[in-house]
C-alpha atoms as a PDB file:
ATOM      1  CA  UNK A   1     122.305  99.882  64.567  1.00  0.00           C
ATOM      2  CA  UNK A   2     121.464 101.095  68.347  1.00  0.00           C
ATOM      3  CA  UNK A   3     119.140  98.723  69.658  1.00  0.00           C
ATOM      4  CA  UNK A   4     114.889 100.060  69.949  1.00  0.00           C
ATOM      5  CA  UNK A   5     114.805 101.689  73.887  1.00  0.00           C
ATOM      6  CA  UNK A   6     111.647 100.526  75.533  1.00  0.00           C
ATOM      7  CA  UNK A   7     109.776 103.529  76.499  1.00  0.00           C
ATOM      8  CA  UNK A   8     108.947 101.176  79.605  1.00  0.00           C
ATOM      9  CA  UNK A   9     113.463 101.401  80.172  1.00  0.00           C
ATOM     10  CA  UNK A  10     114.408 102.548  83.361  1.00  0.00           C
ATOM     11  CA  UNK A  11     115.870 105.565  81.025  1.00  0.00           C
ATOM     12  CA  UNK A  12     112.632 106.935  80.526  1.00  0.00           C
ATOM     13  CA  UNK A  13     110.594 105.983  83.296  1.00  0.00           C
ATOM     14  CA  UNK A  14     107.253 107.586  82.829  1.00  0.00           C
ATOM     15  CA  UNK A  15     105.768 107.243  86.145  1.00  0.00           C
ATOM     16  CA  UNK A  16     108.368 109.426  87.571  1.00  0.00           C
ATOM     17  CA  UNK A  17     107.958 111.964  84.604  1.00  0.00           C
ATOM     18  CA  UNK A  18     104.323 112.265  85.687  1.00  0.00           C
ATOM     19  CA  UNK A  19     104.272 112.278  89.448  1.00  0.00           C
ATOM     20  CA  UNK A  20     106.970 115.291  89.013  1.00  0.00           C
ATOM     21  CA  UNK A  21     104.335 116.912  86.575  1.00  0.00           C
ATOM     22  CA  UNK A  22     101.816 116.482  89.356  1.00  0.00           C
ATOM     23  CA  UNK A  23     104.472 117.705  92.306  1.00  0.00           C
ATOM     24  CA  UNK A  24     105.035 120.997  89.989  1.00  0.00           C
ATOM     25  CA  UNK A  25     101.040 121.432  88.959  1.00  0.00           C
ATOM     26  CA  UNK A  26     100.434 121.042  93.163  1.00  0.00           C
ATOM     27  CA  UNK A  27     103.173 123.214  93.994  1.00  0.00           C
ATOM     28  CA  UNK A  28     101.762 125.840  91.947  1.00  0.00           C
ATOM     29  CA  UNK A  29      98.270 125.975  92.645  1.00  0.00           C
ATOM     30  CA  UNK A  30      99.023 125.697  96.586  1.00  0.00           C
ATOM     31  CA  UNK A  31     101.721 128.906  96.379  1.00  0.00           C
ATOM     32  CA  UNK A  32      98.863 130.408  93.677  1.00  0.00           C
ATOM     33  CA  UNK A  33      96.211 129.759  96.538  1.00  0.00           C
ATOM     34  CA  UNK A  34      98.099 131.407  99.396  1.00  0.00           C
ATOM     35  CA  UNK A  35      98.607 134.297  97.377  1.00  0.00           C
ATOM     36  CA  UNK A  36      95.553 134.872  96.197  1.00  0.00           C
ATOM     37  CA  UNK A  37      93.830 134.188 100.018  1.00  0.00           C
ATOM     38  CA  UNK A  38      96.403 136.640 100.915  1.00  0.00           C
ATOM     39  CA  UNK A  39      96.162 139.451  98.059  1.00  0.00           C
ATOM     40  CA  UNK A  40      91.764 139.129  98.336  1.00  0.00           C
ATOM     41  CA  UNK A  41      92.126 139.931 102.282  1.00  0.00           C
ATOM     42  CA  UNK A  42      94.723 143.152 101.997  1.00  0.00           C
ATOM     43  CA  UNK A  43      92.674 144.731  98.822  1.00  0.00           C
ATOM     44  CA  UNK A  44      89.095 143.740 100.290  1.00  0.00           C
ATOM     45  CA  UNK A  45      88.586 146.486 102.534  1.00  0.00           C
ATOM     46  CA  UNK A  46      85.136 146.678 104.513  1.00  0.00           C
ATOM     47  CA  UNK A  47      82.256 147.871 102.368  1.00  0.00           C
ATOM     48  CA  UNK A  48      80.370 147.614  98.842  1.00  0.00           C
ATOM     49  CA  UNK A  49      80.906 145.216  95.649  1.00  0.00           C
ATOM     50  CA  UNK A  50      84.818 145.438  96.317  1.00  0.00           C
ATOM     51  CA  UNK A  51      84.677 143.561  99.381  1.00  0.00           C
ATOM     52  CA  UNK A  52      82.048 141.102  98.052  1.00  0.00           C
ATOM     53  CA  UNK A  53      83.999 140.014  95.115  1.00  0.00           C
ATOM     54  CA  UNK A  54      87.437 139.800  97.450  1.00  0.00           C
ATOM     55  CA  UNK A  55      85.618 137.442  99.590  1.00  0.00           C
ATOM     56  CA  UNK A  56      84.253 135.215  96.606  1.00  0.00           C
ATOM     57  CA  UNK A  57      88.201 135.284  95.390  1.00  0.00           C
ATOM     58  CA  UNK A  58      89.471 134.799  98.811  1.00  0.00           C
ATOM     59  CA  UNK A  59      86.941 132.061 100.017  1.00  0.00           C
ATOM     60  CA  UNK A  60      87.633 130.159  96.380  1.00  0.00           C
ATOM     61  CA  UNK A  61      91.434 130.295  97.044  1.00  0.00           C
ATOM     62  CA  UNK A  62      90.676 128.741 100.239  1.00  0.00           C
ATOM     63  CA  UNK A  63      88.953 126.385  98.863  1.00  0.00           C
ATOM     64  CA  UNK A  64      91.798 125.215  96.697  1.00  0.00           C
ATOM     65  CA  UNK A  65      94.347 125.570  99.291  1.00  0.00           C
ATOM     66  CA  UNK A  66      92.177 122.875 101.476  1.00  0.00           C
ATOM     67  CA  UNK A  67      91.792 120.366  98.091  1.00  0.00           C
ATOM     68  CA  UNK A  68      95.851 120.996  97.888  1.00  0.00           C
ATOM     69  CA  UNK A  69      96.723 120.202 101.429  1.00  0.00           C
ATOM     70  CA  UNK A  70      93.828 117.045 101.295  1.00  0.00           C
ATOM     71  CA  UNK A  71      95.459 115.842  97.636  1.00  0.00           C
ATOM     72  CA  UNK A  72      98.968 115.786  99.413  1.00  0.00           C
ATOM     73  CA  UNK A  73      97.392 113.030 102.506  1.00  0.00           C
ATOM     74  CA  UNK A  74      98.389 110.092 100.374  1.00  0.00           C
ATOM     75  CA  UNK A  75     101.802 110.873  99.768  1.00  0.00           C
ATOM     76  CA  UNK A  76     102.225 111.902 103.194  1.00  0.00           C
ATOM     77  CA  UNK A  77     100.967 108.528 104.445  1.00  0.00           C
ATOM     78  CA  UNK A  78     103.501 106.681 101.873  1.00  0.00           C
ATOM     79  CA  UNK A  79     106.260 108.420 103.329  1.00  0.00           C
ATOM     80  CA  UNK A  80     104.688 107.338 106.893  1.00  0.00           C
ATOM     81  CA  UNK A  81     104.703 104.114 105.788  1.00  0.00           C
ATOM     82  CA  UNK A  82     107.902 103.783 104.113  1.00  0.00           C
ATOM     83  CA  UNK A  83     109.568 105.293 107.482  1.00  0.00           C
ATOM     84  CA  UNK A  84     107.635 103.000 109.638  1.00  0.00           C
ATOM     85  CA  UNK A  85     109.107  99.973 107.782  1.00  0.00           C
ATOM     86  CA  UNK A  86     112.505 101.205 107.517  1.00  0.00           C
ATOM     87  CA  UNK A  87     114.921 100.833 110.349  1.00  0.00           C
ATOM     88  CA  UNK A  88     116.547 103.242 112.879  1.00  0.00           C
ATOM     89  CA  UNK A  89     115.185 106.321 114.829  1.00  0.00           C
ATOM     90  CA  UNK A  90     110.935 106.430 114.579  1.00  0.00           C
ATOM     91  CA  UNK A  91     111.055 109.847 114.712  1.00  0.00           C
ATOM     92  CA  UNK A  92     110.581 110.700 110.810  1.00  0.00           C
ATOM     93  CA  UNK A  93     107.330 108.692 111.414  1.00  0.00           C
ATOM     94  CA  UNK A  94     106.430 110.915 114.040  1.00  0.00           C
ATOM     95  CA  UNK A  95     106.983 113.893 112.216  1.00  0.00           C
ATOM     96  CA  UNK A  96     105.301 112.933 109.286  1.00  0.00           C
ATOM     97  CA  UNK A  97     102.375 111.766 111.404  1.00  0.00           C
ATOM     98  CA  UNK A  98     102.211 115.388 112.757  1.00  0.00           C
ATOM     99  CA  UNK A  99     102.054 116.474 109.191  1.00  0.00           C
ATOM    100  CA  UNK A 100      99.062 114.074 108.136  1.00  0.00           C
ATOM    101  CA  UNK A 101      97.366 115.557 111.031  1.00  0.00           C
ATOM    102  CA  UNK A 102      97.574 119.311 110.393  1.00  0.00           C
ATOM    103  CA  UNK A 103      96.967 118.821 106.623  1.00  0.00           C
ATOM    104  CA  UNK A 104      93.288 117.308 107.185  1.00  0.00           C
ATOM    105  CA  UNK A 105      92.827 119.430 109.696  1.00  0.00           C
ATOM    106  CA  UNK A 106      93.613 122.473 108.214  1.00  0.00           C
ATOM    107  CA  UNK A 107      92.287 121.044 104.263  1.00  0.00           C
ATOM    108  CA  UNK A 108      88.835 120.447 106.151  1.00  0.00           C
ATOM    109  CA  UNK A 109      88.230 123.339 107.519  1.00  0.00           C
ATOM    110  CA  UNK A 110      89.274 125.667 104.495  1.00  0.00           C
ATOM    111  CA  UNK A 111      87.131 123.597 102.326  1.00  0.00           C
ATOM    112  CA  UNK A 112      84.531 123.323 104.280  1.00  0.00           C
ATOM    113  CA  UNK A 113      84.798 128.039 105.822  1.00  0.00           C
ATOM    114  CA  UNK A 114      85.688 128.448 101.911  1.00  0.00           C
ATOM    115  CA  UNK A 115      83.224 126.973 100.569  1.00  0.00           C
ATOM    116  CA  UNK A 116      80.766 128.407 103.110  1.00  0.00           C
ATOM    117  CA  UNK A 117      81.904 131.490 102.320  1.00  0.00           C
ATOM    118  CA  UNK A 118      82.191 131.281  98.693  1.00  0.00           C
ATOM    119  CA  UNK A 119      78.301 129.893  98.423  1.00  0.00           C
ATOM    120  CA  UNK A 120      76.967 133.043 100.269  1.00  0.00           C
ATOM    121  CA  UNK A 121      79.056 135.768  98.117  1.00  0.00           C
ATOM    122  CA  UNK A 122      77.554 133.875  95.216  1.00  0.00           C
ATOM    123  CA  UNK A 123      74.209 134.024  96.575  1.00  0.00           C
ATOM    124  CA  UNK A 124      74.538 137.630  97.340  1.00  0.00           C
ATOM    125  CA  UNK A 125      75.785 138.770  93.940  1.00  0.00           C
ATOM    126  CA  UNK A 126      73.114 136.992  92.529  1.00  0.00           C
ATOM    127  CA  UNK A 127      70.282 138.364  94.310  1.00  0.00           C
ATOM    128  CA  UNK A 128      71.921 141.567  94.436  1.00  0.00           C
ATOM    129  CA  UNK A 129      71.698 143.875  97.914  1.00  0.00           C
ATOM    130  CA  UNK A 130      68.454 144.369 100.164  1.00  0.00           C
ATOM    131  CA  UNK A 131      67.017 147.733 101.494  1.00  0.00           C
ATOM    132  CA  UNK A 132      66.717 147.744 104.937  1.00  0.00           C
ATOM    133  CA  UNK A 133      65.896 150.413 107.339  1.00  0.00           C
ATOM    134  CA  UNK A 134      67.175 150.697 110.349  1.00  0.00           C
ATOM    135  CA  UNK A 135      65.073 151.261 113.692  1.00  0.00           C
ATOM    136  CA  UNK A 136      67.751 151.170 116.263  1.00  0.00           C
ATOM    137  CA  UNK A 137      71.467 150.662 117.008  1.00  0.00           C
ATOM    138  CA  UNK A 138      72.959 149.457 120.275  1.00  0.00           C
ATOM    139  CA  UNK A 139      76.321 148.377 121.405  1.00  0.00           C
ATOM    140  CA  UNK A 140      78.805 150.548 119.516  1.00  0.00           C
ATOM    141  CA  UNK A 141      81.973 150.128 120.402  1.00  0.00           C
ATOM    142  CA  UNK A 142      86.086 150.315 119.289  1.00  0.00           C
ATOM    143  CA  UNK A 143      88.829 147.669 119.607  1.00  0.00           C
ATOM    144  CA  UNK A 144      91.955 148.941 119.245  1.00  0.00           C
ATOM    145  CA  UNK A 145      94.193 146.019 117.807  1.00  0.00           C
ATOM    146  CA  UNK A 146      98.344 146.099 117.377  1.00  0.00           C
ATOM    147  CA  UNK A 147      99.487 145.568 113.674  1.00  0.00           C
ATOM    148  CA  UNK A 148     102.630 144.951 112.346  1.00  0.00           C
ATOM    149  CA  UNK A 149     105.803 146.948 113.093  1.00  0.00           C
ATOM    150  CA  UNK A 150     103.965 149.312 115.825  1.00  0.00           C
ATOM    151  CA  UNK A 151     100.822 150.576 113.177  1.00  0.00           C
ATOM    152  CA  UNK A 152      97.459 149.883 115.117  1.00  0.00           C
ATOM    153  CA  UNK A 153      93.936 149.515 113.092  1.00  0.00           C
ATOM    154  CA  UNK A 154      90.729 149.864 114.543  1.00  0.00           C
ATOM    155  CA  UNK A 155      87.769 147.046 114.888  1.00  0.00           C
ATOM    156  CA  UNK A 156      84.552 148.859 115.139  1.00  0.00           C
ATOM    157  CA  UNK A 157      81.077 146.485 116.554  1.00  0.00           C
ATOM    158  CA  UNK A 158      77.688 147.655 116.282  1.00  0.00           C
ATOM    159  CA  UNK A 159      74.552 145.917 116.039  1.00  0.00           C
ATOM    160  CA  UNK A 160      71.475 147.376 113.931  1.00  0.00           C
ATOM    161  CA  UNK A 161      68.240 146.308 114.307  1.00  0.00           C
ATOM    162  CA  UNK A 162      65.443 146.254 111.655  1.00  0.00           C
ATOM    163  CA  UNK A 163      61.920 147.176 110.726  1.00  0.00           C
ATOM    164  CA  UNK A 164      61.360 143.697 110.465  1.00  0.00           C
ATOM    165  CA  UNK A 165      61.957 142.769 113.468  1.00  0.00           C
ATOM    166  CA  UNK A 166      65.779 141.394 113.014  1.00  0.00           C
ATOM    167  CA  UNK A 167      68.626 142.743 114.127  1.00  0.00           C
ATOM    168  CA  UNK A 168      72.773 141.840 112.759  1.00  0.00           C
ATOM    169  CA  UNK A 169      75.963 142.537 114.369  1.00  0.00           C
ATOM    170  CA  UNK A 170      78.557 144.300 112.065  1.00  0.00           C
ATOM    171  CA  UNK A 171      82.460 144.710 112.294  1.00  0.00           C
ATOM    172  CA  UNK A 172      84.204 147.233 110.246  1.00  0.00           C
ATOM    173  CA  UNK A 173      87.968 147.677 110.673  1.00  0.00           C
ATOM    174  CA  UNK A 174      89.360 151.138 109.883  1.00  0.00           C
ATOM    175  CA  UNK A 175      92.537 152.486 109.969  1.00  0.00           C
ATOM    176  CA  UNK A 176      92.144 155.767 112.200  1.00  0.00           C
ATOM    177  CA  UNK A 177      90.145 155.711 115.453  1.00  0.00           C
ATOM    178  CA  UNK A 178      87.865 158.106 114.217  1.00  0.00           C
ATOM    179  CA  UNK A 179      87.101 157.496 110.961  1.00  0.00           C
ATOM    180  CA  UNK A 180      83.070 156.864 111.909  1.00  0.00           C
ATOM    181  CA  UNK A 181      83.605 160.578 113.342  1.00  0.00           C
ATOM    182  CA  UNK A 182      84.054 162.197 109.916  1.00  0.00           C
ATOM    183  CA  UNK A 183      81.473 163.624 108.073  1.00  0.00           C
ATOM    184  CA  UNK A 184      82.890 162.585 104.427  1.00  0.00           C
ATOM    185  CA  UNK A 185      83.649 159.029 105.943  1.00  0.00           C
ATOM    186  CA  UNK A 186      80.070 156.170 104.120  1.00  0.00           C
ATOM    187  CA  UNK A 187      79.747 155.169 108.026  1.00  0.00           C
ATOM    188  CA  UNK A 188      79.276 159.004 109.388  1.00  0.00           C
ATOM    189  CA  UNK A 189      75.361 157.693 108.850  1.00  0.00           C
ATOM    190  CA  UNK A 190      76.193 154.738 111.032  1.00  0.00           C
ATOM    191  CA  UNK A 191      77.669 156.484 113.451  1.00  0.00           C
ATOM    192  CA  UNK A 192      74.710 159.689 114.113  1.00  0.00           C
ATOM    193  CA  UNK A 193      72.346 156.766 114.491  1.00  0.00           C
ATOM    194  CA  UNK A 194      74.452 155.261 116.976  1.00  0.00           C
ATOM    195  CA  UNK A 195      76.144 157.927 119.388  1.00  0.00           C
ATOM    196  CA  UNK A 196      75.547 161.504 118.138  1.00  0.00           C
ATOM    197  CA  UNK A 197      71.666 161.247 117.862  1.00  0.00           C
ATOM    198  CA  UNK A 198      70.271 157.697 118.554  1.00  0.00           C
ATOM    199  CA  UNK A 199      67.067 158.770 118.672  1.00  0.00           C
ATOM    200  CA  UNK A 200      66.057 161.201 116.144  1.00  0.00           C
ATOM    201  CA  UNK A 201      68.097 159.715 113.693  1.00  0.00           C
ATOM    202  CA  UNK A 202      67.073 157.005 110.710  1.00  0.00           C
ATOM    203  CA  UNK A 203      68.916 155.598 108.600  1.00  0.00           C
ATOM    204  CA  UNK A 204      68.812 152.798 105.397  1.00  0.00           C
ATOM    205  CA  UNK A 205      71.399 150.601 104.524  1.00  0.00           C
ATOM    206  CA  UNK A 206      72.045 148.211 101.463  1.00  0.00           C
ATOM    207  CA  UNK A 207      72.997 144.914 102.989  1.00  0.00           C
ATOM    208  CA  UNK A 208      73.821 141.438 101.119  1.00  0.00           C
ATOM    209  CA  UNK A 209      71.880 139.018 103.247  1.00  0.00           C
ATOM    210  CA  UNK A 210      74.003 136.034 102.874  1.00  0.00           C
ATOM    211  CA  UNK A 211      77.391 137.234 103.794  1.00  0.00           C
ATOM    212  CA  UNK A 212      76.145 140.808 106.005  1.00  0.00           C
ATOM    213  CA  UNK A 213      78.329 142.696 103.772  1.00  0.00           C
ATOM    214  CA  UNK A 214      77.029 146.413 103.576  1.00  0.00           C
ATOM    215  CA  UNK A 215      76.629 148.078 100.202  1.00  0.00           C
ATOM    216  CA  UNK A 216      75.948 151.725 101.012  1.00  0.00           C
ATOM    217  CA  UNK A 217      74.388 153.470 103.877  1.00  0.00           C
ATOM    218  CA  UNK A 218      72.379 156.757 104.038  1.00  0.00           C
ATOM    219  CA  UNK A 219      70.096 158.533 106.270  1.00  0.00           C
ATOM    220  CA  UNK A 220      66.650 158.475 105.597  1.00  0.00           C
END
């Protein structure tokens, strides 16, 4: 008969079985993250429900991708460790020092933006979009910006002011400079009120308060 293996044998070793369970269930919610950060921003666009649900994707994907890059600090600082103690050339320590670094910099602040972010689309879908109308708008104005592989998009900044009293700066990016220009374009409203006919022109837009993200916008 074979002699009973120990499932404590250095055949079986069960700590290593689970840290590479871990290392695979890490490595696929960080790549899962990225994606999904990176997927929510192309397919977001700038206005309604759309864009409100990409950011509550995006910002939760960031908030994963900061937990991932935080979760991985200990093993970092083993390795750290393990190179400090060992002898020869300090600059693995170094390097891994760097690393340690970036991750809780970069963990923090995508927890802490995502989950920002992520609070206020919640709060907005809850509530659901406010009516506002629109007194006055000032400082209109177009960035152009340099994409990829020579294609240029457009950042567009105006600031609307309220009945009430308050006023918010929006930024809409578009992909042709005069998109705003064209009567079937949902921000041909926007722009009347703010260079065709400032002054005998109203308008009303649904806004989410939380995250400024505009739902639809008419004239009144």
């Amino acid at each position: 008969m074979y002699p009973r293996r120990s499932r404590f044998s250095p055949q079986i070793r069960p700590g290593t079985a689970r840290q590479q369970r871990a290392m695979t269930i890490w490595a696929c919610v960080f790549l899962a993250s990225i994606v999904v950060m990176f997927a929510a921003f192309v397919l977001s666009g700038n206005f309604g429900v759309r864009k409100l649900v990409c950011v509550m994707i995006g910002s939760g994907a960031a908030v994963l991708f900061g937990i991932c890059c935080l979760v991985a600090l200990p093993t970092l600082v083993r390795a750290m460790r393990d190179a400090l103690q060992g002898p020869g050339d300090s600059r693995p320590a170094i390097g891994t020092f760097i690393m340690i670094a970036a991750a809780a910099l970069i963990g923090t602040t995508m927890v802490v933006m995502g989950g920002g972010a992520f609070a206020e689309g919640y709060e907005d879908a809850r509530q659901g979009p406010q009516t506002r109308a629109v007194t006055s708008c000032e400082k209109y104005f177009t960035v152009t910006e340099q994409g990829r592989r020579g294609s240029k998009y457009y950042r567009n900044y105006f600031t609307l002011h309220f009945d009430d009293g308050t006023s918010r700066r929006f930024e809409v990016t578009t992909d042709t400079e005069d998109e705003f220009a064209q009567p079937t374009s949902p921000y041909y409203a926007v722009y009347q009120a703010c260079v065709i006919q400032p002054s005998t022109t109203s308008i009303v837009i649904e806004v989410y308060p939380h995250s400024g993200i505009m739902k639809a916008i008419r004239e009144a």
